[in-house]
PDB file of N, CA and C in Angstrom:
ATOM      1  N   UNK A   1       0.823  -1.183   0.000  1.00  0.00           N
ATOM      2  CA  UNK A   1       0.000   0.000   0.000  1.00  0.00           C
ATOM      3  C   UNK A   1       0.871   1.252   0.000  1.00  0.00           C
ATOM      4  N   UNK A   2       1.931   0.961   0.786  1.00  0.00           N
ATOM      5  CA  UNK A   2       2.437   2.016   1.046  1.00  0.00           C
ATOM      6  C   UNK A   2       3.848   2.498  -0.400  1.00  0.00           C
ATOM      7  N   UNK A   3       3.891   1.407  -1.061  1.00  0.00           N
ATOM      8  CA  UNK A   3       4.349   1.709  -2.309  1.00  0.00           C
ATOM      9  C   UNK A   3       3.764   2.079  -3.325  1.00  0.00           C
ATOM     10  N   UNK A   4       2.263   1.501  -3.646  1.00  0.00           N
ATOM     11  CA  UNK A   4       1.240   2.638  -4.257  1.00  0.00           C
ATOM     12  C   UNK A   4       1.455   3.963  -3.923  1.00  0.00           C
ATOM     13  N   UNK A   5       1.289   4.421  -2.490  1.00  0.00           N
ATOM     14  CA  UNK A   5       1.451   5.945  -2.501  1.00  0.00           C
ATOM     15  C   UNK A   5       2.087   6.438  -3.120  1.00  0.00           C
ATOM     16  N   UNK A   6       3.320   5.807  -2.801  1.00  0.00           N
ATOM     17  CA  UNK A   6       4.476   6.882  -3.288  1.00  0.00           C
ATOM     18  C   UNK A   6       4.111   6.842  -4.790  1.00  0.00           C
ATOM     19  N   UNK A   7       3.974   5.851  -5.355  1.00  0.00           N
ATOM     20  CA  UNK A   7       4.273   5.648  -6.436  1.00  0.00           C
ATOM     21  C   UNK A   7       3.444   7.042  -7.052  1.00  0.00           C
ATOM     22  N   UNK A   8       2.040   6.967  -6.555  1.00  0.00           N
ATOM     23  CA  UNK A   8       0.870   7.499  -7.115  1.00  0.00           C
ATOM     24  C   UNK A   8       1.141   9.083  -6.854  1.00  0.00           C
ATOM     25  N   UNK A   9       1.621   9.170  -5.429  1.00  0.00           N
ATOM     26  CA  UNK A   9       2.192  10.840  -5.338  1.00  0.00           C
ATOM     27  C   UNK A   9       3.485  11.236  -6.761  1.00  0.00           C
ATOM     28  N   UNK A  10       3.923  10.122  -6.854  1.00  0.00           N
ATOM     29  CA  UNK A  10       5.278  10.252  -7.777  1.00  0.00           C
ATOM     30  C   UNK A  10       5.083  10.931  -9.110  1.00  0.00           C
ATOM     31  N   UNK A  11       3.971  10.055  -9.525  1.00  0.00           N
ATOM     32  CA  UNK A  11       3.491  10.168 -10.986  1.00  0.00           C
ATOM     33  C   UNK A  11       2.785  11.899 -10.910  1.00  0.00           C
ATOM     34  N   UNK A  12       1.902  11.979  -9.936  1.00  0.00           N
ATOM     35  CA  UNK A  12       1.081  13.079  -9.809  1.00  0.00           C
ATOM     36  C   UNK A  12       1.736  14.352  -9.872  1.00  0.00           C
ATOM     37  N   UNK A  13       3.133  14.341  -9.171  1.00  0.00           N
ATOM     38  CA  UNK A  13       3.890  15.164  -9.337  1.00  0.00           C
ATOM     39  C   UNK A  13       4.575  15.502 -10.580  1.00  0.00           C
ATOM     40  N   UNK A  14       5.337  14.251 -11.322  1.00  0.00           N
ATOM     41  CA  UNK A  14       5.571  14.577 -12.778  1.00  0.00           C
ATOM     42  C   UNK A  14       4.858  15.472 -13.750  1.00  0.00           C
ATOM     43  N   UNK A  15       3.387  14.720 -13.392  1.00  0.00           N
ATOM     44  CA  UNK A  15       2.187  15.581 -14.178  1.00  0.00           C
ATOM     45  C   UNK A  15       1.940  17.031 -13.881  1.00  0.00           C
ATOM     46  N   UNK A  16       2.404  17.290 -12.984  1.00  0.00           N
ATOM     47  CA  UNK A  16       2.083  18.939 -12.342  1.00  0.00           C
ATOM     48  C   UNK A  16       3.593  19.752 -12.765  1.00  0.00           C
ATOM     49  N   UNK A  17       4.762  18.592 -12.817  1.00  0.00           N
ATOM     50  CA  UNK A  17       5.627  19.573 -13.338  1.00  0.00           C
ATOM     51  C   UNK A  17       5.436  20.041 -14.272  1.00  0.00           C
ATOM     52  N   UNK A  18       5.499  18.742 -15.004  1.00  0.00           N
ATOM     53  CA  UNK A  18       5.360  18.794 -16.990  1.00  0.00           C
ATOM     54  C   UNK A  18       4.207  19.671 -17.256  1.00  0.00           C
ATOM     55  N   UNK A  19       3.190  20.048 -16.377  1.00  0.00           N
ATOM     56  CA  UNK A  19       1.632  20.403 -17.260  1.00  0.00           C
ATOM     57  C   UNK A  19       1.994  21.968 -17.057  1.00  0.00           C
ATOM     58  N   UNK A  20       3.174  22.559 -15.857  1.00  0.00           N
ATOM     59  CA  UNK A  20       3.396  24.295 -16.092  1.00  0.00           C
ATOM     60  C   UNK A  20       3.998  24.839 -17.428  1.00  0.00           C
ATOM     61  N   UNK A  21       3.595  25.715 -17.899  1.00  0.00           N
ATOM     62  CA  UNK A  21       4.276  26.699 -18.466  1.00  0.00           C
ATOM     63  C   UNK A  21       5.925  26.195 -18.831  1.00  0.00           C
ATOM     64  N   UNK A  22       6.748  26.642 -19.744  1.00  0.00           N
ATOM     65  CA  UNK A  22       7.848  26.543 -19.279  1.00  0.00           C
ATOM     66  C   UNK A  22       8.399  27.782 -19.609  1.00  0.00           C
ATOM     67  N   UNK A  23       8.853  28.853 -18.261  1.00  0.00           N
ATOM     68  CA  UNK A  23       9.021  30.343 -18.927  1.00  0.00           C
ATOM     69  C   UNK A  23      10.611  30.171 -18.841  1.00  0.00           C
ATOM     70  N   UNK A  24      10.817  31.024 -19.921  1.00  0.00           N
ATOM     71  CA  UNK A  24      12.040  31.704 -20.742  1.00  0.00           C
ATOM     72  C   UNK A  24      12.587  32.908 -20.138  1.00  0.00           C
ATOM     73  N   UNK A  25      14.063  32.648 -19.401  1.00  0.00           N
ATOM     74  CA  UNK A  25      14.825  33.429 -18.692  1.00  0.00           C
ATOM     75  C   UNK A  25      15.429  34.566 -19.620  1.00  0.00           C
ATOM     76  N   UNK A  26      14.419  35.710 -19.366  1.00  0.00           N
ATOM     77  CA  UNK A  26      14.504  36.952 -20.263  1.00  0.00           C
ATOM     78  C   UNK A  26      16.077  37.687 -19.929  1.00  0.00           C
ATOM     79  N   UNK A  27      16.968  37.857 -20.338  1.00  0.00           N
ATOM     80  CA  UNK A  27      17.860  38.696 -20.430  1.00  0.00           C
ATOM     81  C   UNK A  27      17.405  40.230 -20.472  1.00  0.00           C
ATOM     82  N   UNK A  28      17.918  40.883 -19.069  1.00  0.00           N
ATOM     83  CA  UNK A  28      17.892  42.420 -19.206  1.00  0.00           C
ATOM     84  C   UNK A  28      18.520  42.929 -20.736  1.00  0.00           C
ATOM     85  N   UNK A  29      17.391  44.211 -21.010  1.00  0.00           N
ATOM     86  CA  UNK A  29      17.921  44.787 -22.468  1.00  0.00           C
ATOM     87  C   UNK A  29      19.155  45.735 -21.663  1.00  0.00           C
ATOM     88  N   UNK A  30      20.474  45.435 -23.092  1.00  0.00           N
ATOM     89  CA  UNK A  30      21.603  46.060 -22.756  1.00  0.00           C
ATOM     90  C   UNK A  30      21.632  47.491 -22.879  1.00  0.00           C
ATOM     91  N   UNK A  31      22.698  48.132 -22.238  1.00  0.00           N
ATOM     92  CA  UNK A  31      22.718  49.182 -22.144  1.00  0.00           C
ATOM     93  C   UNK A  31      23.488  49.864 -23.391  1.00  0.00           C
ATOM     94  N   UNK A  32      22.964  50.936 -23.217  1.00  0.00           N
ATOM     95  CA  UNK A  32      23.450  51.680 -24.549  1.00  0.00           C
ATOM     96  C   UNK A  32      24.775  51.850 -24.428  1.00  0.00           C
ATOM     97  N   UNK A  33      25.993  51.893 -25.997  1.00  0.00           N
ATOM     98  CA  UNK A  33      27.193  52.187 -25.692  1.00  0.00           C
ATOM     99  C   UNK A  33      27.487  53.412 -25.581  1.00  0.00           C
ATOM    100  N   UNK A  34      28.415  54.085 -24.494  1.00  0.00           N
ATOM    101  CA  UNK A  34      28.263  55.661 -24.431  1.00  0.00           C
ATOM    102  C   UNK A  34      29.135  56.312 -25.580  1.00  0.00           C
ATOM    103  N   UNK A  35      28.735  57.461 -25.971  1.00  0.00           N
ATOM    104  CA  UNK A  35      29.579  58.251 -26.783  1.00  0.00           C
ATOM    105  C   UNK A  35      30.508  58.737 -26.435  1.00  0.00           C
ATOM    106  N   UNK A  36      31.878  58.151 -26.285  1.00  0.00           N
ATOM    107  CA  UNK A  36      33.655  58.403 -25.533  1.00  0.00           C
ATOM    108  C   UNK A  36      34.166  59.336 -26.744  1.00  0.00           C
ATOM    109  N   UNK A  37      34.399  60.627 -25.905  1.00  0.00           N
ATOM    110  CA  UNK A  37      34.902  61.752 -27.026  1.00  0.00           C
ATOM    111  C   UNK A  37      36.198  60.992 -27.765  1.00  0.00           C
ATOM    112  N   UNK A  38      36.458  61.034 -28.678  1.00  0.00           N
ATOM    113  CA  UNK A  38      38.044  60.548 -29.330  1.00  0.00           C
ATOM    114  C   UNK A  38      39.116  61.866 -29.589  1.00  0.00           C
ATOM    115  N   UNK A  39      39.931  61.638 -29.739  1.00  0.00           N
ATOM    116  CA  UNK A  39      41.541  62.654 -29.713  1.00  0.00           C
ATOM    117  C   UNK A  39      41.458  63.051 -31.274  1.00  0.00           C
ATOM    118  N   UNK A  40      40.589  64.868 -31.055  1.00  0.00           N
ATOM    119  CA  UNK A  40      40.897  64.953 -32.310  1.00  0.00           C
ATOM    120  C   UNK A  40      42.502  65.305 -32.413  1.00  0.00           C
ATOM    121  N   UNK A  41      42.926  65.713 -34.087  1.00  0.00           N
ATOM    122  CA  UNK A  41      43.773  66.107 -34.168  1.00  0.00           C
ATOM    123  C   UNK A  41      44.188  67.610 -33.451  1.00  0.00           C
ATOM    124  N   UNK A  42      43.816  68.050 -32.962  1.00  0.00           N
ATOM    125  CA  UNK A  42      44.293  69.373 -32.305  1.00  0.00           C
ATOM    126  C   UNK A  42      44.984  68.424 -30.683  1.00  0.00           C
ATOM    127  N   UNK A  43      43.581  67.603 -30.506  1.00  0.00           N
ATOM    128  CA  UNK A  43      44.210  66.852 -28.867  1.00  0.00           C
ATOM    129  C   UNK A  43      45.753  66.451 -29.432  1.00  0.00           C
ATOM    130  N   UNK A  44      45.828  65.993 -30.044  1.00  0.00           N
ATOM    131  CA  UNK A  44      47.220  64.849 -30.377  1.00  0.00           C
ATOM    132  C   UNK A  44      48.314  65.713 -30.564  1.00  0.00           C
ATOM    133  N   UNK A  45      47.968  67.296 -30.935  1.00  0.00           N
ATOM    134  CA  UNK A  45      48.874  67.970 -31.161  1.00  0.00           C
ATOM    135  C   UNK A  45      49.243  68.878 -29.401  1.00  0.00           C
ATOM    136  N   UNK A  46      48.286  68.956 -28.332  1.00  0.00           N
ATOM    137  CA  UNK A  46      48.696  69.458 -27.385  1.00  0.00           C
ATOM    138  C   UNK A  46      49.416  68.167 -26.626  1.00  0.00           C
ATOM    139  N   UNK A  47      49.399  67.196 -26.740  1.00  0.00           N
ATOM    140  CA  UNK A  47      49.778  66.209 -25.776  1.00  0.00           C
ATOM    141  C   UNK A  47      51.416  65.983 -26.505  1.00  0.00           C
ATOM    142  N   UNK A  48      51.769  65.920 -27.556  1.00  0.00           N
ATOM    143  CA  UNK A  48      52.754  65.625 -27.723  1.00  0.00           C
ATOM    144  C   UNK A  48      53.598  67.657 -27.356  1.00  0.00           C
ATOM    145  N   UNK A  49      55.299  67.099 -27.053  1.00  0.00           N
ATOM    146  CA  UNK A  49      55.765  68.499 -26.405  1.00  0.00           C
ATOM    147  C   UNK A  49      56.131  68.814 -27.508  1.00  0.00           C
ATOM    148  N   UNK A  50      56.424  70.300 -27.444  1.00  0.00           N
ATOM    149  CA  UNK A  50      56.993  71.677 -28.258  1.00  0.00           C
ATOM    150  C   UNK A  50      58.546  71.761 -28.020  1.00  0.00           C
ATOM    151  N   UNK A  51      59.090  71.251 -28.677  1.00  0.00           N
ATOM    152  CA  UNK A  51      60.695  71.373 -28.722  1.00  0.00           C
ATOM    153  C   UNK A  51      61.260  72.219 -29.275  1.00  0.00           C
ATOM    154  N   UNK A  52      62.017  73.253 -28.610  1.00  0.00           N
ATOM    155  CA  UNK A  52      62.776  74.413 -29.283  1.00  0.00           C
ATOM    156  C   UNK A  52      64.472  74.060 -28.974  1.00  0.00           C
ATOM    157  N   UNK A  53      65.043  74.138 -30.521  1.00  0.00           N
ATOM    158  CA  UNK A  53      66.388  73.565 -30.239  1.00  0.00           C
ATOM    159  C   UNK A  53      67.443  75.039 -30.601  1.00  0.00           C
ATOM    160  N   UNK A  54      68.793  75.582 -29.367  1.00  0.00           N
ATOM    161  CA  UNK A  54      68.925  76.446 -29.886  1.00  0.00           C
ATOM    162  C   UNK A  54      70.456  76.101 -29.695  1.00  0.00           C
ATOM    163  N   UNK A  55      71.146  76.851 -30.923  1.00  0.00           N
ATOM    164  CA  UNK A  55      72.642  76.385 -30.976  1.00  0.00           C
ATOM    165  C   UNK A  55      73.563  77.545 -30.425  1.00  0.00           C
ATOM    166  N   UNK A  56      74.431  76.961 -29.320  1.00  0.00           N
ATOM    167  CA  UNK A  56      75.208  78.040 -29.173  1.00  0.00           C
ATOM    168  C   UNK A  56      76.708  77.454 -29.379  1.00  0.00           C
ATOM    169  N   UNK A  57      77.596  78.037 -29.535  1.00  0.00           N
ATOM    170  CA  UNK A  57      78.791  78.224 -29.578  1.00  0.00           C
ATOM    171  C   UNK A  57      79.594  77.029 -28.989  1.00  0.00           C
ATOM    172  N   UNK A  58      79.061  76.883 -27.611  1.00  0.00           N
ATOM    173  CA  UNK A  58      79.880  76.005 -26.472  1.00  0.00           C
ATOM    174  C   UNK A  58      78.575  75.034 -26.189  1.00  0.00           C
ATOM    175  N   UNK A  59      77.534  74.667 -27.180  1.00  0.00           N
ATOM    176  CA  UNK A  59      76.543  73.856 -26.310  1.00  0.00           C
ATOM    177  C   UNK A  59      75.359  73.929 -27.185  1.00  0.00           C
ATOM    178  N   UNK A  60      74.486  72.981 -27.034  1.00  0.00           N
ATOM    179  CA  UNK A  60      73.027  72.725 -27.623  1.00  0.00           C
ATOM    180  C   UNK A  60      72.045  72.945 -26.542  1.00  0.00           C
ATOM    181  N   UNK A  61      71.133  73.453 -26.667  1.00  0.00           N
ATOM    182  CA  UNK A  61      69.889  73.649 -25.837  1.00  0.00           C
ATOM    183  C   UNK A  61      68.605  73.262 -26.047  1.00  0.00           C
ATOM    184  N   UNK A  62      68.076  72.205 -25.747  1.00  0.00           N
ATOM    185  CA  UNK A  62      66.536  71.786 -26.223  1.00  0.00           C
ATOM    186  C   UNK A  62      65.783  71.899 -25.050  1.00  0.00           C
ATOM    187  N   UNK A  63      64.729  73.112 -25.613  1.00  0.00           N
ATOM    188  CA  UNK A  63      63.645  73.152 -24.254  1.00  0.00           C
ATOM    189  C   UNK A  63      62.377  72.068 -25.031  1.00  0.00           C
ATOM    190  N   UNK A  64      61.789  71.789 -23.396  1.00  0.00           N
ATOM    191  CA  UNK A  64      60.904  70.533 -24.021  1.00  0.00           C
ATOM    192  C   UNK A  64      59.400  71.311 -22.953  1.00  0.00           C
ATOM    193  N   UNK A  65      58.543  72.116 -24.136  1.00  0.00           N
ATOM    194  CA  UNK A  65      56.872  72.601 -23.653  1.00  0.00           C
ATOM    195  C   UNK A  65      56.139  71.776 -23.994  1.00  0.00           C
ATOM    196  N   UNK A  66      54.890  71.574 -22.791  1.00  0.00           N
ATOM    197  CA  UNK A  66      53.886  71.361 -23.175  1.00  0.00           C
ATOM    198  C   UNK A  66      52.493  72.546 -22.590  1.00  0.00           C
ATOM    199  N   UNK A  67      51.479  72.733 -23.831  1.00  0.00           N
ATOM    200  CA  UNK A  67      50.980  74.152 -23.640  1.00  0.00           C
ATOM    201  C   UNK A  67      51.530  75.482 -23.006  1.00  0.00           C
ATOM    202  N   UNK A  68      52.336  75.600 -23.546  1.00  0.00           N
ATOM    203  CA  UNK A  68      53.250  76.527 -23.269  1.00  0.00           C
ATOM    204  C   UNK A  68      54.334  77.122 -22.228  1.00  0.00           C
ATOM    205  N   UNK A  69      54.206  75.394 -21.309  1.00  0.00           N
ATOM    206  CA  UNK A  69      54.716  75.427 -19.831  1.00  0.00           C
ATOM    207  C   UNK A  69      56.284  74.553 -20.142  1.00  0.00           C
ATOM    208  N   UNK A  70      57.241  75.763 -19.893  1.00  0.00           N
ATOM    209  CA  UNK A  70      58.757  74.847 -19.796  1.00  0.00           C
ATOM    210  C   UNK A  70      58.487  73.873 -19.342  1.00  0.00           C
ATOM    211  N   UNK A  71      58.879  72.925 -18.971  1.00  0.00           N
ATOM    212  CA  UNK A  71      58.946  71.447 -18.321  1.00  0.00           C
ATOM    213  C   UNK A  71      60.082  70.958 -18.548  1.00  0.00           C
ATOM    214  N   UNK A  72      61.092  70.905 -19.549  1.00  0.00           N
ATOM    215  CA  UNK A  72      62.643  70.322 -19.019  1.00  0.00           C
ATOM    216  C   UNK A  72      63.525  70.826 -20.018  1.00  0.00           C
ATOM    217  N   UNK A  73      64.851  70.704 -19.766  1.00  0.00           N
ATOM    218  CA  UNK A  73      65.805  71.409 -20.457  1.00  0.00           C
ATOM    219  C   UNK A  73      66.566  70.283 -20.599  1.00  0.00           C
ATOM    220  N   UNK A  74      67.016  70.250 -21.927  1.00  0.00           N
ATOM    221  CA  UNK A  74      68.335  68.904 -21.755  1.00  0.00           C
ATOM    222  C   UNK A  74      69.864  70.099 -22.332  1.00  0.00           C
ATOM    223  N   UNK A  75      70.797  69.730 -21.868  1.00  0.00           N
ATOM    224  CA  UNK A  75      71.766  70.519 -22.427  1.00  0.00           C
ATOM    225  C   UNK A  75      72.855  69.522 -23.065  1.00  0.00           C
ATOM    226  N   UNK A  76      73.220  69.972 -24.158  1.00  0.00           N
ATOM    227  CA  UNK A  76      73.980  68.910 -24.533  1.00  0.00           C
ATOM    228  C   UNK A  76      75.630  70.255 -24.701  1.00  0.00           C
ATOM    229  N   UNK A  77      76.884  70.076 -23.981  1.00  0.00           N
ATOM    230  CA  UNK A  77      78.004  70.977 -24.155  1.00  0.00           C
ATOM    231  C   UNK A  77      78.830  70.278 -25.595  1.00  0.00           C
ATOM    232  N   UNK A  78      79.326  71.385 -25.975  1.00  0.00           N
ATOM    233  CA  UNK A  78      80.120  70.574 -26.988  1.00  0.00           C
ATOM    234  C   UNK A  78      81.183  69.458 -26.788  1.00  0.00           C
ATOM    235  N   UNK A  79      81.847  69.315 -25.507  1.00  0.00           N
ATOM    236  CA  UNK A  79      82.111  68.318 -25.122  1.00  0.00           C
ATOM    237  C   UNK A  79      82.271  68.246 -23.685  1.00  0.00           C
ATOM    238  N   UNK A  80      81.282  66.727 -23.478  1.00  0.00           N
ATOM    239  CA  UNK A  80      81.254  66.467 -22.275  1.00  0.00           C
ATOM    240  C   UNK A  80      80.025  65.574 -22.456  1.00  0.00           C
ATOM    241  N   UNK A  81      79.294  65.346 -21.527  1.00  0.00           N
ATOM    242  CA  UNK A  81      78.016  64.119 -21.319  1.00  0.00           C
ATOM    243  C   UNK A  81      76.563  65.599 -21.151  1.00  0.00           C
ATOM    244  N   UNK A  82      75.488  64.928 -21.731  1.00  0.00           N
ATOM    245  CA  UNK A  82      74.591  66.027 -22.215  1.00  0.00           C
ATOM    246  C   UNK A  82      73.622  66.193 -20.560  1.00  0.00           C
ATOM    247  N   UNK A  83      73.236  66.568 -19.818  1.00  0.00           N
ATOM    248  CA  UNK A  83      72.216  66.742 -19.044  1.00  0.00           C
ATOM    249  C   UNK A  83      71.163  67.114 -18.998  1.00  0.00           C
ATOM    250  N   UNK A  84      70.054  66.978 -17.862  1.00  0.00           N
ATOM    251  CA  UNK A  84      68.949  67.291 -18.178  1.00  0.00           C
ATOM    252  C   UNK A  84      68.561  68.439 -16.844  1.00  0.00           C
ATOM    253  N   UNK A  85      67.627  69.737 -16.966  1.00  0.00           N
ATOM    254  CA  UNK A  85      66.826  70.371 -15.697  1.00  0.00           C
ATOM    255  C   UNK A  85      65.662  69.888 -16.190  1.00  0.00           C
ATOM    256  N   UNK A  86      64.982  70.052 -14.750  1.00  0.00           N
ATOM    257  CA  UNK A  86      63.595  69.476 -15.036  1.00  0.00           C
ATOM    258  C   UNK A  86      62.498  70.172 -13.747  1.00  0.00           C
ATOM    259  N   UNK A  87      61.734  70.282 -14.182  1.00  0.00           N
ATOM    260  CA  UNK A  87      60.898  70.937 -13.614  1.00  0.00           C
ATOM    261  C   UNK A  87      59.813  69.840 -12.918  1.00  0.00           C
ATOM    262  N   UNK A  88      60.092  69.541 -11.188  1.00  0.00           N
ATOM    263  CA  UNK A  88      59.830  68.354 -10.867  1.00  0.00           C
ATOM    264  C   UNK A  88      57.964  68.466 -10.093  1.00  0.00           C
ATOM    265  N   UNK A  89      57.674  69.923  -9.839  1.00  0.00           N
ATOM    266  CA  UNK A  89      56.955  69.871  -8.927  1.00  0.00           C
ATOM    267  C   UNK A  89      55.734  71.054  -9.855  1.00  0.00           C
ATOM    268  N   UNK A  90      56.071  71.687 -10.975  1.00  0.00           N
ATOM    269  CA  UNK A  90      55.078  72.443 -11.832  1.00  0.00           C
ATOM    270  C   UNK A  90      55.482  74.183 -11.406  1.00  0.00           C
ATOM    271  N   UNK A  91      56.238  74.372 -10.907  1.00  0.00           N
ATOM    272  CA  UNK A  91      56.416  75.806 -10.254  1.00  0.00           C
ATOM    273  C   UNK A  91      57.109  77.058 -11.218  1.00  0.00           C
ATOM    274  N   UNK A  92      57.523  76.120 -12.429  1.00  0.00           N
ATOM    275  CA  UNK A  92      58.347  77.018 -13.227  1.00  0.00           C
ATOM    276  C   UNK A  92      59.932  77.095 -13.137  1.00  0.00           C
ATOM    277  N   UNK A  93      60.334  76.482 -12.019  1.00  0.00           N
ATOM    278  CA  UNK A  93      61.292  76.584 -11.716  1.00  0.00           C
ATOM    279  C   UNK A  93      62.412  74.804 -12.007  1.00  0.00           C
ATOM    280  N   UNK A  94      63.253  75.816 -12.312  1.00  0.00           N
ATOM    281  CA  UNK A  94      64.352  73.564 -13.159  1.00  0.00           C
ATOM    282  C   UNK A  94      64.511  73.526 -11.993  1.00  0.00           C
ATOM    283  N   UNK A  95      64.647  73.012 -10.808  1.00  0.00           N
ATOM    284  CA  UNK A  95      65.197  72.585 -10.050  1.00  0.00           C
ATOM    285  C   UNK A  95      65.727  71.202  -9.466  1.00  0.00           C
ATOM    286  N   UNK A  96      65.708  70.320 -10.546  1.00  0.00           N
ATOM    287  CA  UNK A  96      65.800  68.808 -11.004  1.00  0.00           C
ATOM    288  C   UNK A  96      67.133  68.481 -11.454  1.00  0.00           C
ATOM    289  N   UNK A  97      68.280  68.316 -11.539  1.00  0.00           N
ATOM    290  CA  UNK A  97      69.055  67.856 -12.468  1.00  0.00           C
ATOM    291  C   UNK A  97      69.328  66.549 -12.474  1.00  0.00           C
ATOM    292  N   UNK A  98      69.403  65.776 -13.815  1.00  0.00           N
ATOM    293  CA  UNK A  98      70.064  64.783 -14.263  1.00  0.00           C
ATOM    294  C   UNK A  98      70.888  64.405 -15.247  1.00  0.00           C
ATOM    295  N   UNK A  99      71.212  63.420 -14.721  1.00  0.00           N
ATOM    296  CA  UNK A  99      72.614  63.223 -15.957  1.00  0.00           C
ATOM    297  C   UNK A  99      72.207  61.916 -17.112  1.00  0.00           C
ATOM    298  N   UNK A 100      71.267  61.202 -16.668  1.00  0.00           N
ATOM    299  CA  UNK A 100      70.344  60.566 -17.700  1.00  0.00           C
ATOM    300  C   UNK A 100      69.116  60.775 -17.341  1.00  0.00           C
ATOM    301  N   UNK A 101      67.767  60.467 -18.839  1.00  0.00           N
ATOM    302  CA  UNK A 101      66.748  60.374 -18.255  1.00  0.00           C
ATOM    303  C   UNK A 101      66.051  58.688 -18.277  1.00  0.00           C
ATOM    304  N   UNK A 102      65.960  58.751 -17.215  1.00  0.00           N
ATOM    305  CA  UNK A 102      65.021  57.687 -17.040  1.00  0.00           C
ATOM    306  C   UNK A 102      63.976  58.019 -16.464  1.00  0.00           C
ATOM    307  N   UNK A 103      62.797  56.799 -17.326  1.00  0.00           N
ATOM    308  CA  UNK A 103      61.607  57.273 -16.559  1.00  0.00           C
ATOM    309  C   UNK A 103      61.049  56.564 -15.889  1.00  0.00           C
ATOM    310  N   UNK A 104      62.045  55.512 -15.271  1.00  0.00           N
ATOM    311  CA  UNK A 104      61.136  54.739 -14.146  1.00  0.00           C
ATOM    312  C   UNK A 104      61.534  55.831 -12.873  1.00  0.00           C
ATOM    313  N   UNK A 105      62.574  56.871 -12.911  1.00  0.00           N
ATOM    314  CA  UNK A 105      62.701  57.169 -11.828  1.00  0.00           C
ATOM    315  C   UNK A 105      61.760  58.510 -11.451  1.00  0.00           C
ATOM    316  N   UNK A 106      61.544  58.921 -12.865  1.00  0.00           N
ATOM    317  CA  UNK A 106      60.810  60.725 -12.975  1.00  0.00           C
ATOM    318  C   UNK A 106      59.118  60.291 -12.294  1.00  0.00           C
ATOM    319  N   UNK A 107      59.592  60.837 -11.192  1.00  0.00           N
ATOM    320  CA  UNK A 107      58.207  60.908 -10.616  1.00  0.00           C
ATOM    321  C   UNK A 107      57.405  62.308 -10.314  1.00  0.00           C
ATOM    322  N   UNK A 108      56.404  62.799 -11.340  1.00  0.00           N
ATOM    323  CA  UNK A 108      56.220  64.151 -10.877  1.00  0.00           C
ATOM    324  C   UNK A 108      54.888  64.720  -9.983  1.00  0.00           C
ATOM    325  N   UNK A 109      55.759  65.704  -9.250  1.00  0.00           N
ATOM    326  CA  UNK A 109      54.865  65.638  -8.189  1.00  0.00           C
ATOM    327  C   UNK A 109      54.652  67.127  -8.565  1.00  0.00           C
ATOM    328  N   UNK A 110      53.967  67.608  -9.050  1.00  0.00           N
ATOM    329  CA  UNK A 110      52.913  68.827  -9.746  1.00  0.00           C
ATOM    330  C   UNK A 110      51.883  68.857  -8.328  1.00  0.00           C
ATOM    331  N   UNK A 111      51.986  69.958  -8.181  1.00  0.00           N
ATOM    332  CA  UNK A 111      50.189  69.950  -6.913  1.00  0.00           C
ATOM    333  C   UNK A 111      49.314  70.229  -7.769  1.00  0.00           C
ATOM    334  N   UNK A 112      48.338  69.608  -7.806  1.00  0.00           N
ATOM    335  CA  UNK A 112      47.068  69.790  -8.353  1.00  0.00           C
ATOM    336  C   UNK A 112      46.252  71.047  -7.969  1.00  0.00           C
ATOM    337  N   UNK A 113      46.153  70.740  -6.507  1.00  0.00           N
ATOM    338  CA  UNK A 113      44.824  71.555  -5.751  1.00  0.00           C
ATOM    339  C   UNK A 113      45.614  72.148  -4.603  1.00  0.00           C
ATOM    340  N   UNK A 114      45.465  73.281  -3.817  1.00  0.00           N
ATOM    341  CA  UNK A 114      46.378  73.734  -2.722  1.00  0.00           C
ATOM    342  C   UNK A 114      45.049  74.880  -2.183  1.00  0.00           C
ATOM    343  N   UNK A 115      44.557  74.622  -1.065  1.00  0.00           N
ATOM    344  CA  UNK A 115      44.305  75.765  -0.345  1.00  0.00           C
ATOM    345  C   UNK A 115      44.399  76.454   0.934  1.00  0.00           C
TER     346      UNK A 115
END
């Protein structure tokens, strides 16, 4: 008897699964892709620097701007090893020197915000 039950609950249940609906796991509609301004050509031209190279007598001078802000000096003497000033903190002022550049070491610390 008691295997009838089950049996009979068993079947009854199949039938109640199988006889629902079978709903379809709707995917949220995606989101729109945003419009990311791109680098016109004017951007590409402020980001790369303004190099002014000037020749003197005893030495080469390349200043290196960006928007119109010195940012480093390399000096190359007519003989000797070429160096660099560098403007480490945004103040206008070289107060940086090196004798190579590397840039794992150039860390610039510009203040952003100060009040």
């Amino acid at each position: 008897m008691r295997c009838t039950a089950l049996l009979t609950s068993a079947l009854l249940f199949s039938v109640t699964a199988h006889g629902q609906p079978q709903t379809e796991e709707i995917a949220p509609p995606g989101l729109p892709e945003p419009d990311l301004p791109t680098a016109g050509p004017q951007d590409q031209e402020a980001i790369e620097p303004e190099v002014t190279i000037i020749r003197r007598q005893d030495r080469t001078v390349e200043e290196y701007r960006i928007n119109n802000q010195l940012y480093m000096i390399k000096v190359t003497p007519r003989k000797g090893v070429p160096y660099y000033l560098m403007d480490s903190d945004g103040d206008g002022s070289l107060e940086t020197r090196r004798n190579e550049l590397d840039p794992h070491l150039l860390v610039p610390s510009w203040i952003i915000f100060s009040w």
